[in-house]
Protein backbone atom coordinates (compact mmCIF):
# COMPACT_ATOMS: atom_id res chain seq x y z
CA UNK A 1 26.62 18.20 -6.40
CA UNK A 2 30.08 17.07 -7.90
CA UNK A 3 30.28 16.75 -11.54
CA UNK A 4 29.37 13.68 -12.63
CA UNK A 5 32.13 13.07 -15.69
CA UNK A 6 34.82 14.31 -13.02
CA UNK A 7 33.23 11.82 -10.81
CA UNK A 8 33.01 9.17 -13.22
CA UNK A 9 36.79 9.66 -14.10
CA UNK A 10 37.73 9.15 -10.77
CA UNK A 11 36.25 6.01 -10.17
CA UNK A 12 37.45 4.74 -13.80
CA UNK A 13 40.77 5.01 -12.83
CA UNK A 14 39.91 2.96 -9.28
CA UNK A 15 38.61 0.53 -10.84
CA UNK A 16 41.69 -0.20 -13.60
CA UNK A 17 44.01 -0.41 -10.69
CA UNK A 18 41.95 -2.67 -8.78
CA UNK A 19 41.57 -5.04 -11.78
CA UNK A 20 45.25 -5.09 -12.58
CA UNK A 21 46.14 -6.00 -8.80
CA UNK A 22 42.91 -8.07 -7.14
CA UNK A 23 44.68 -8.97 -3.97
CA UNK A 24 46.93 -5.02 -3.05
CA UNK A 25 45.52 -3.72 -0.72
CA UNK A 26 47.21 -0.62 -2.11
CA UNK A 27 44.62 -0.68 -5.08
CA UNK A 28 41.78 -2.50 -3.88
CA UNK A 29 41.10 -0.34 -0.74
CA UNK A 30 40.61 2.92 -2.20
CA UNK A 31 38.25 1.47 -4.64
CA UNK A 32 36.26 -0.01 -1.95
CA UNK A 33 36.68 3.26 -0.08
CA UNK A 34 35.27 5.56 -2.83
CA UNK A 35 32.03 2.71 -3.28
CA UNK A 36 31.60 3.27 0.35
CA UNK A 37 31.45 6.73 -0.15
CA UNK A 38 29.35 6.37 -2.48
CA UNK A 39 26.77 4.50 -1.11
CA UNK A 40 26.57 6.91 1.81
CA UNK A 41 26.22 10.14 -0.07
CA UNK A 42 23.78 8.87 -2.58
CA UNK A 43 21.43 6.08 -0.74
CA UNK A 44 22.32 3.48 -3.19
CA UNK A 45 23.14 0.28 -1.39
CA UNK A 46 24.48 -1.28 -4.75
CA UNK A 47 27.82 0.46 -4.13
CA UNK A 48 27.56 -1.70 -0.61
CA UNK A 49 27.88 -4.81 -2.72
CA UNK A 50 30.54 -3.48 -4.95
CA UNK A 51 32.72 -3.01 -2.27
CA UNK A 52 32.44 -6.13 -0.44
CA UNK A 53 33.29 -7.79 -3.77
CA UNK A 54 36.57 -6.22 -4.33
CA UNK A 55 37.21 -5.99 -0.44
CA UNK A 56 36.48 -9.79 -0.28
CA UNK A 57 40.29 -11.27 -1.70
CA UNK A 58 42.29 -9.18 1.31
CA UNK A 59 39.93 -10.87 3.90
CA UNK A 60 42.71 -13.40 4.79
CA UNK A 61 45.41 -11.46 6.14
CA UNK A 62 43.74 -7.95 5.96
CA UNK A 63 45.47 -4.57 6.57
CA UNK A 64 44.68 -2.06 9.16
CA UNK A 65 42.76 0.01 5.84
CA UNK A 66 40.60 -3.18 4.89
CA UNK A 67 39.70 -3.72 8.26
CA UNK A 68 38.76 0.39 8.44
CA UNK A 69 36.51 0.04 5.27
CA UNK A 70 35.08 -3.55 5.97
CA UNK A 71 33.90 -1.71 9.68
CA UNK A 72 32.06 1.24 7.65
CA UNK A 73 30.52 -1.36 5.62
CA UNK A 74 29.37 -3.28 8.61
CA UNK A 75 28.18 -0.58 10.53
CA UNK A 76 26.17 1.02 7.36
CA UNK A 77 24.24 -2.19 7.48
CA UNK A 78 23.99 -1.65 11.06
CA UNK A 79 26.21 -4.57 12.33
CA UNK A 80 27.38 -2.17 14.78
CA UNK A 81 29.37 -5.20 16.73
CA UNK A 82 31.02 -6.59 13.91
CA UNK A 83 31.87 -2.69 12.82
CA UNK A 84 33.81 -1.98 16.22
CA UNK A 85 35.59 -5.74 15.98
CA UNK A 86 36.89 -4.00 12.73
CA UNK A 87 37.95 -0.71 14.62
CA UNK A 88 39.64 -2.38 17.23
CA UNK A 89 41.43 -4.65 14.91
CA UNK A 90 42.37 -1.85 12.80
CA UNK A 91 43.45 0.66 15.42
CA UNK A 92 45.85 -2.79 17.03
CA UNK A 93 47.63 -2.57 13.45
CA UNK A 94 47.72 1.16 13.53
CA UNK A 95 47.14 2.99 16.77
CA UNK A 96 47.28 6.28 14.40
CA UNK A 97 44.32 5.40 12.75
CA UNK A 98 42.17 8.32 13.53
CA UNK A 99 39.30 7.34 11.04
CA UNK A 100 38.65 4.36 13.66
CA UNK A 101 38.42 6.42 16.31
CA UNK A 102 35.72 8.81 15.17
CA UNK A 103 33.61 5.67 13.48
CA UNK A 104 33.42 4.22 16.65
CA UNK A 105 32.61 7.40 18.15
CA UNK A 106 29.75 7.25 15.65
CA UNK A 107 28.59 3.92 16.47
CA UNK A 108 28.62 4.53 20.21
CA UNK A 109 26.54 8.17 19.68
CA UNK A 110 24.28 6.07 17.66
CA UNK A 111 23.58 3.60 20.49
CA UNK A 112 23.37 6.79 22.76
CA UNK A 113 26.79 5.73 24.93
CA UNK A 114 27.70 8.95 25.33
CA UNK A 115 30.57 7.66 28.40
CA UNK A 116 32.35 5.57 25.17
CA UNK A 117 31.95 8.55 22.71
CA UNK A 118 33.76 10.57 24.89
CA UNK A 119 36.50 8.41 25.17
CA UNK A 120 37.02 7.99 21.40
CA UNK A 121 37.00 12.13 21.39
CA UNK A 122 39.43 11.93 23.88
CA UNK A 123 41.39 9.69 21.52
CA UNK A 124 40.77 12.01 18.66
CA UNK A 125 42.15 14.95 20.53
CA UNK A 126 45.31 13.03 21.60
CA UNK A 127 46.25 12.65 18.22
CA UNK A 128 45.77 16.06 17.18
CA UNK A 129 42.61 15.55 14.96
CA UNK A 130 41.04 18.64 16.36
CA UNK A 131 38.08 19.02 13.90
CA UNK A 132 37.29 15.36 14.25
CA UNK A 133 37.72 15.28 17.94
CA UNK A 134 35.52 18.84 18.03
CA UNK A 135 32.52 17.25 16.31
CA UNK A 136 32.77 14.21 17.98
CA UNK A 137 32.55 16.11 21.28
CA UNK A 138 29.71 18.77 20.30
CA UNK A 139 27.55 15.87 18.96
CA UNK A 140 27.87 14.19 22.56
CA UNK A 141 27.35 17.50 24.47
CA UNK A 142 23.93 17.62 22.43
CA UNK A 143 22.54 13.98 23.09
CA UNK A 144 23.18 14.60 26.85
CA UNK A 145 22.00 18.16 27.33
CA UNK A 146 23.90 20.87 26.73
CA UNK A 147 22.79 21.97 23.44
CA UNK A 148 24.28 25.79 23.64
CA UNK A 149 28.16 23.66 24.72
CA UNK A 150 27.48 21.93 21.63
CA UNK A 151 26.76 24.58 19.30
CA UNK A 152 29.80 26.20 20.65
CA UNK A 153 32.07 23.12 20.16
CA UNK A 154 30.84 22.76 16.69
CA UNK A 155 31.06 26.69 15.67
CA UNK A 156 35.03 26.28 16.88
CA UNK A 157 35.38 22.77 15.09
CA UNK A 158 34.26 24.16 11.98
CA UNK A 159 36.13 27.37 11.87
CA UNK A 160 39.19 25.15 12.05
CA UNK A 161 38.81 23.18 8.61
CA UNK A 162 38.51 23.96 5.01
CA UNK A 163 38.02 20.64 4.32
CA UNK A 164 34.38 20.39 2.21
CA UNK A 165 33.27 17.33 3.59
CA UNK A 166 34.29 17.99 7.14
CA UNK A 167 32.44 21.39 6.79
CA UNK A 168 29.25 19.67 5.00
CA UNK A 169 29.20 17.36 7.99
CA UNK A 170 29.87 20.04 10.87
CA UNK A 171 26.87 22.51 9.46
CA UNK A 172 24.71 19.61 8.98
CA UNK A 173 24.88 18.82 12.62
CA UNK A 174 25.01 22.80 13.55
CA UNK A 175 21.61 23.06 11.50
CA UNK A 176 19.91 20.44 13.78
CA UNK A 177 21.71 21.56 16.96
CA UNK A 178 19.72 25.18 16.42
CA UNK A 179 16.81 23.20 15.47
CA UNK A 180 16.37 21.41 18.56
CA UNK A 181 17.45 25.03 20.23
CA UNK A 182 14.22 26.27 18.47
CA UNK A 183 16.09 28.43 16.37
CA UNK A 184 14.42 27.74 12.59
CA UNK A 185 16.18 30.93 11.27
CA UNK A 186 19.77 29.80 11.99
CA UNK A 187 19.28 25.88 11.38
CA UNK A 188 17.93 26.95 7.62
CA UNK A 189 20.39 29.45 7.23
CA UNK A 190 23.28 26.32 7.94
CA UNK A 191 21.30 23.90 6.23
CA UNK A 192 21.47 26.51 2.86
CA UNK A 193 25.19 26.81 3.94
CA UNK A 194 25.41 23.23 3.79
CA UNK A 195 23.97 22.14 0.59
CA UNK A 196 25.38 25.81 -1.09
CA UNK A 197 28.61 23.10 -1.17
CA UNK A 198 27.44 21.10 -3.84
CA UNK A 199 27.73 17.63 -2.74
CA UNK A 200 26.24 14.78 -2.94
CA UNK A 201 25.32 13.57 1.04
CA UNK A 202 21.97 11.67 1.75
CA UNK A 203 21.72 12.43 5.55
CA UNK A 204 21.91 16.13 4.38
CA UNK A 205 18.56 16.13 2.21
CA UNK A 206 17.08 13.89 4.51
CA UNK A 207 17.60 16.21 7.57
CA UNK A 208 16.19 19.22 5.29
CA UNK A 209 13.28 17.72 4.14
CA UNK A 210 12.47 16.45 7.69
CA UNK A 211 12.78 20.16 8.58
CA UNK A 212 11.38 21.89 5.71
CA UNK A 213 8.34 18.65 6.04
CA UNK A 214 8.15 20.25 9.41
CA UNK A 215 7.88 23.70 8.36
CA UNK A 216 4.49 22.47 6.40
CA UNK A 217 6.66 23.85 3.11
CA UNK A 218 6.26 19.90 1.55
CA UNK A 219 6.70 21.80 -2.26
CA UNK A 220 10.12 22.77 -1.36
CA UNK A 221 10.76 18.87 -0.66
CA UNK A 222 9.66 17.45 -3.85
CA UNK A 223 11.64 20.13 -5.57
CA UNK A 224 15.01 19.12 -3.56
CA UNK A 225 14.46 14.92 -3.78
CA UNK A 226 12.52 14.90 -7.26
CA UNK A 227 15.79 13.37 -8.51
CA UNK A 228 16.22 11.13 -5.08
CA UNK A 229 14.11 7.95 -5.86
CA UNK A 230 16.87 5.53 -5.76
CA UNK A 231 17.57 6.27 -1.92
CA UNK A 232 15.09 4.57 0.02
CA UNK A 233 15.03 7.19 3.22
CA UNK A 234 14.86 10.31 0.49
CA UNK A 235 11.97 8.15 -1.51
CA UNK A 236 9.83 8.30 1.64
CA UNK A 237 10.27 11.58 2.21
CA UNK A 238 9.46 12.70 -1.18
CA UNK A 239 6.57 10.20 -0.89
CA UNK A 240 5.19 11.92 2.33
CA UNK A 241 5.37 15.65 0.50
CA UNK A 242 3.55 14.69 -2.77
CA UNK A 243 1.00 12.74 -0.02
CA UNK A 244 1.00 15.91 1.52
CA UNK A 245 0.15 17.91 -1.43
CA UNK A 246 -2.03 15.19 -3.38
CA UNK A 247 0.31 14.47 -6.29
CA UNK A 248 -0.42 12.31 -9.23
CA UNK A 249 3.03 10.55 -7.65
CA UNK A 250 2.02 9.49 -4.89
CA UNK A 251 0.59 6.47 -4.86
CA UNK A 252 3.23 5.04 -7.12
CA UNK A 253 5.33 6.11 -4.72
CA UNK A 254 4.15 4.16 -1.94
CA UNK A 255 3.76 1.13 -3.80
CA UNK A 256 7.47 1.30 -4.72
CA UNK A 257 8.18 2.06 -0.98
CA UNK A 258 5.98 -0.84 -0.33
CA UNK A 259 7.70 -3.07 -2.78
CA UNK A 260 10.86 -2.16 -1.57
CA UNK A 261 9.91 -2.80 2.49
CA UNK A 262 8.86 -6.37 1.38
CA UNK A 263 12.11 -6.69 -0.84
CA UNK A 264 14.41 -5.97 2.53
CA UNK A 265 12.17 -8.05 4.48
CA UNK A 266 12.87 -11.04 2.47
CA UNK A 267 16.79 -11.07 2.47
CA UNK A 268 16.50 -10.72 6.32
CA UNK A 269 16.95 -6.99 5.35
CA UNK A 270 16.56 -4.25 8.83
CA UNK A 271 18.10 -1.23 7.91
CA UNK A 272 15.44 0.74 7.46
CA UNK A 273 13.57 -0.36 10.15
CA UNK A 274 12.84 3.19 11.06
CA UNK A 275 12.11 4.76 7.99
CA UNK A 276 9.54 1.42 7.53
CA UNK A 277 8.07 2.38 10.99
CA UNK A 278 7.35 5.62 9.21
CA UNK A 279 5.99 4.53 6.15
CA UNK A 280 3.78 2.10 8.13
CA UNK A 281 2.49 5.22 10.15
CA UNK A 282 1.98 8.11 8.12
CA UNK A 283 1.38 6.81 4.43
CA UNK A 284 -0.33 3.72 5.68
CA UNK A 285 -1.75 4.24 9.02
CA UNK A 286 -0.85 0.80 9.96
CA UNK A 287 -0.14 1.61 13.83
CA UNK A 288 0.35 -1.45 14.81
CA UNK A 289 2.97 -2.36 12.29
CA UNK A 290 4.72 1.06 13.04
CA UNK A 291 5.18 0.69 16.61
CA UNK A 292 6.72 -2.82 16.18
CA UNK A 293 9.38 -1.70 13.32
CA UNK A 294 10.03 1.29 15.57
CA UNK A 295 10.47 -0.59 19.06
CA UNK A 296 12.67 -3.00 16.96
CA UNK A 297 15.02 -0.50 15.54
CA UNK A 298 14.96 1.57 19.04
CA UNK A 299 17.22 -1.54 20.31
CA UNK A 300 19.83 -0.68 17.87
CA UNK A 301 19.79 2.76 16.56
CA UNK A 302 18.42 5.62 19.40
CA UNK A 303 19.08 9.07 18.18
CA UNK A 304 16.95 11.58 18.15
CA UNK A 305 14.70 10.74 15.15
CA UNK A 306 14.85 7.02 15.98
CA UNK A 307 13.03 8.32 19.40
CA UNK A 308 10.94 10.35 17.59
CA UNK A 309 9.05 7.93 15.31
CA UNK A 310 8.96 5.46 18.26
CA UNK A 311 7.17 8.06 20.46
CA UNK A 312 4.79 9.35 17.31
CA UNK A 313 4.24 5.58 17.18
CA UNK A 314 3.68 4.47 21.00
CA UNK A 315 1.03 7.90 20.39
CA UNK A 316 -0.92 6.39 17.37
CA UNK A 317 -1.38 3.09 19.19
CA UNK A 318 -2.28 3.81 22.46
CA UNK A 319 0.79 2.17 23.81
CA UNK A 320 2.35 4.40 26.75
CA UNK A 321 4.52 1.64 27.65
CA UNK A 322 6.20 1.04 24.43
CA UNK A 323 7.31 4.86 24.94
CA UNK A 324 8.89 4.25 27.99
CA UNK A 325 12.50 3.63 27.00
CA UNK A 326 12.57 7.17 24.98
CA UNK A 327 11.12 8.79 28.52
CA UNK A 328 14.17 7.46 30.05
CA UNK A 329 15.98 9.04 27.99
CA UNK A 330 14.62 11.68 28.00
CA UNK A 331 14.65 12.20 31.71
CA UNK A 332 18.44 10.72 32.16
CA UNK A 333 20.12 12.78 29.07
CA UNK A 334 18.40 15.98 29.53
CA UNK A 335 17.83 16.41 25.74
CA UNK A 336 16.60 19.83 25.49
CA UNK A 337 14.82 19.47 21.77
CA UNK A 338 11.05 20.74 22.53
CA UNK A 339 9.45 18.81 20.13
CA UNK A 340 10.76 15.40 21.80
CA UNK A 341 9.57 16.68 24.94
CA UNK A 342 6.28 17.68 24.28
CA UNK A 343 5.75 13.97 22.56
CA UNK A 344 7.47 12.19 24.95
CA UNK A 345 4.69 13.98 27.49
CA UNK A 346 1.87 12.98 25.14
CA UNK A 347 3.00 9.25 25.45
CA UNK A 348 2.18 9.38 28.74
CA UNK A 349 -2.02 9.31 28.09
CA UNK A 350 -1.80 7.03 25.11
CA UNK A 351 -3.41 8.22 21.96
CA UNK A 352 -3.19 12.01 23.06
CA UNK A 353 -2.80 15.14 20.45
CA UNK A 354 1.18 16.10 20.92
CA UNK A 355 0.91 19.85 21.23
CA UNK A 356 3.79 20.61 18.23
CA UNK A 357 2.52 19.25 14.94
CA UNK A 358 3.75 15.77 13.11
CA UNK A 359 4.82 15.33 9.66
CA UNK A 360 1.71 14.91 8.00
CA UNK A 361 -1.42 16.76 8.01
């Protein structure tokens, strides 16, 4: 992870610009920038707030760049429509913007339009943004079934940057890629390749615990998110090992989960729908509860572990029909991942035994 003084400094020096010129964009943006980035790689949604404050004053007449980082904040809190308003708005200013581009492309892989993803690849490409346009492209190729394409694009993509986050980001995705291949080996050995870089990134330790929780090696997750508590989708995971394993932790974990759940739900709060659904199902065994949360956030997130906690769900409760929309899916994309396939067949006879084990015991 990035040294935290160096870090610190960084930000120091943001924020001393920003308070000497409120309303330049020049200053203010890459403030609200670095909280954004912030909030992303650690899980902490404070930073959300911190940048919407100092965003807030450039509202009025805002600049291709506020638009860019007010989109990323939208979209983090899953306002996915109000996020590509921001895009478009952004790329009319500045038709250059590739940064748009690929967070739309995000947005429309998240919502599983694979037909617009490919267009804003397209767009990448045109501009020359070759390492943006190459994982945009191998990330589509793998949600519509051609998982060995995908690996391909991705391998090419990330011999072509040096850039640490692009890299972090390219064998993060390469790591699940041979996952759903069935190749543990080689998604651990990018997964290791990825966090050997050092940096902080929250969908990174999530994806590895899922795996290693996976793996049944739960002690290897509460040694990697021991540290993680303040991010609510590493907390649960952590939670679920030390369940797992019968740590003194544990219950205060869930309570806190708990407590935080019922702290979202009040302020009209949905983000984590999916990690709730979760929670609800395998630390709480509230079925019921899990397969609502998870049919709710299956409208507006569907990758491939939104579909998965919706089928484990639909499976617990003895509802084949709430599992229909991820057979779809299935069926339509060709998404080769075994694991999705073998639960997707269990949904079929409600409440039956998927043949590849869960997360928990």
């Amino acid at each position: 992870m990035r040294p935290a003084d160096s870090s610190a400094r960084e930000l120091a020096v943001m924020q001393t610009s920003a308070r000497q010129a409120p309303t330049s964009a020049q200053a203010v943006v890459p403030l609200a920038q670095r909280y954004f980035d912030l909030a992303a790689a650690r899980g902490d949604p404070r930073y959300l707030g911190y940048a919407e404050a100092v965003l807030q004053p450039l509202y009025a007449a805002p600049t291709a760049e506020v638009h860019l980082v007010r989109g990323q904040l939208r979209q983090y809190r899953h306002d996915f429509d109000g996020a590509l308003a921001d895009f478009v708005a952004a790329l009319a200013l500045n038709p250059d913007l590739a940064s748009a581009h690929a967070w739309r492309a995000a947005i429309y892989l998240v919502r599983m339009d694979n037909a617009a993803a490919r267009k804003e690849c397209t767009a990448l490409q045109n501009l020359k943004r070759s390492t943006l346009a190459g994982g945009c492209l191998g990330l589509a190729q793998a949600y519509s079934g051609q998982l060995a394409g995908a690996y391909a694009t991705l391998v090419q993509a990330l011999t072509g940057t040096s850039d640490a986050d692009n890299r972090l980001w390219l064998l993060t995705r390469l790591a699940e890629v041979a996952a759903w291949q069935g190749q543990p080996g080689l998604a651990e050995r990018h997964y290791r390749e990825a966090l050997a870089l050092s940096r902080d990134d929250v969908y990174l330790l999530a994806a590895w615990a899922d795996f290693l929780l996976d793996k049944g090696r739960p002690n290897e997750v509460v040694k990697w998110l021991s540290d993680w508590s303040a991010s609510d989708s590493l907390l649960l995971r952590l939670t679920e090992a030390e369940t797992m394993l019968k740590l003194p932790l544990a219950p205060l974990h869930q309570q806190a989960m708990a407590d935080r759940f019922a702290a979202a739900q009040a302020r009209g709060d949905t983000t984590h729908q999916a990690e709730e659904a979760r929670f609800q199902l395998h630390l709480r065994g509230d079925t019921a509860k899990a397969l609502q949360l998870a049919s709710a956030n299956y409208q507006v997130q569907r990758e491939p572990r939104d579909a998965r906690v919706l089928l484990e769900a639909a499976i617990a409760a003895r509802d084949s029909a709430a599992a229909q929309v991820v057979r779809d899916w299935l069926r339509t994309s060709g998404f080769e991942d075994a694991r999705l396939r073998q639960l997707g067949q269990a949904s079929v006879q409600p409440g039956a035994a998927p043949s590849l084990p869960t997360k928990t015991p």
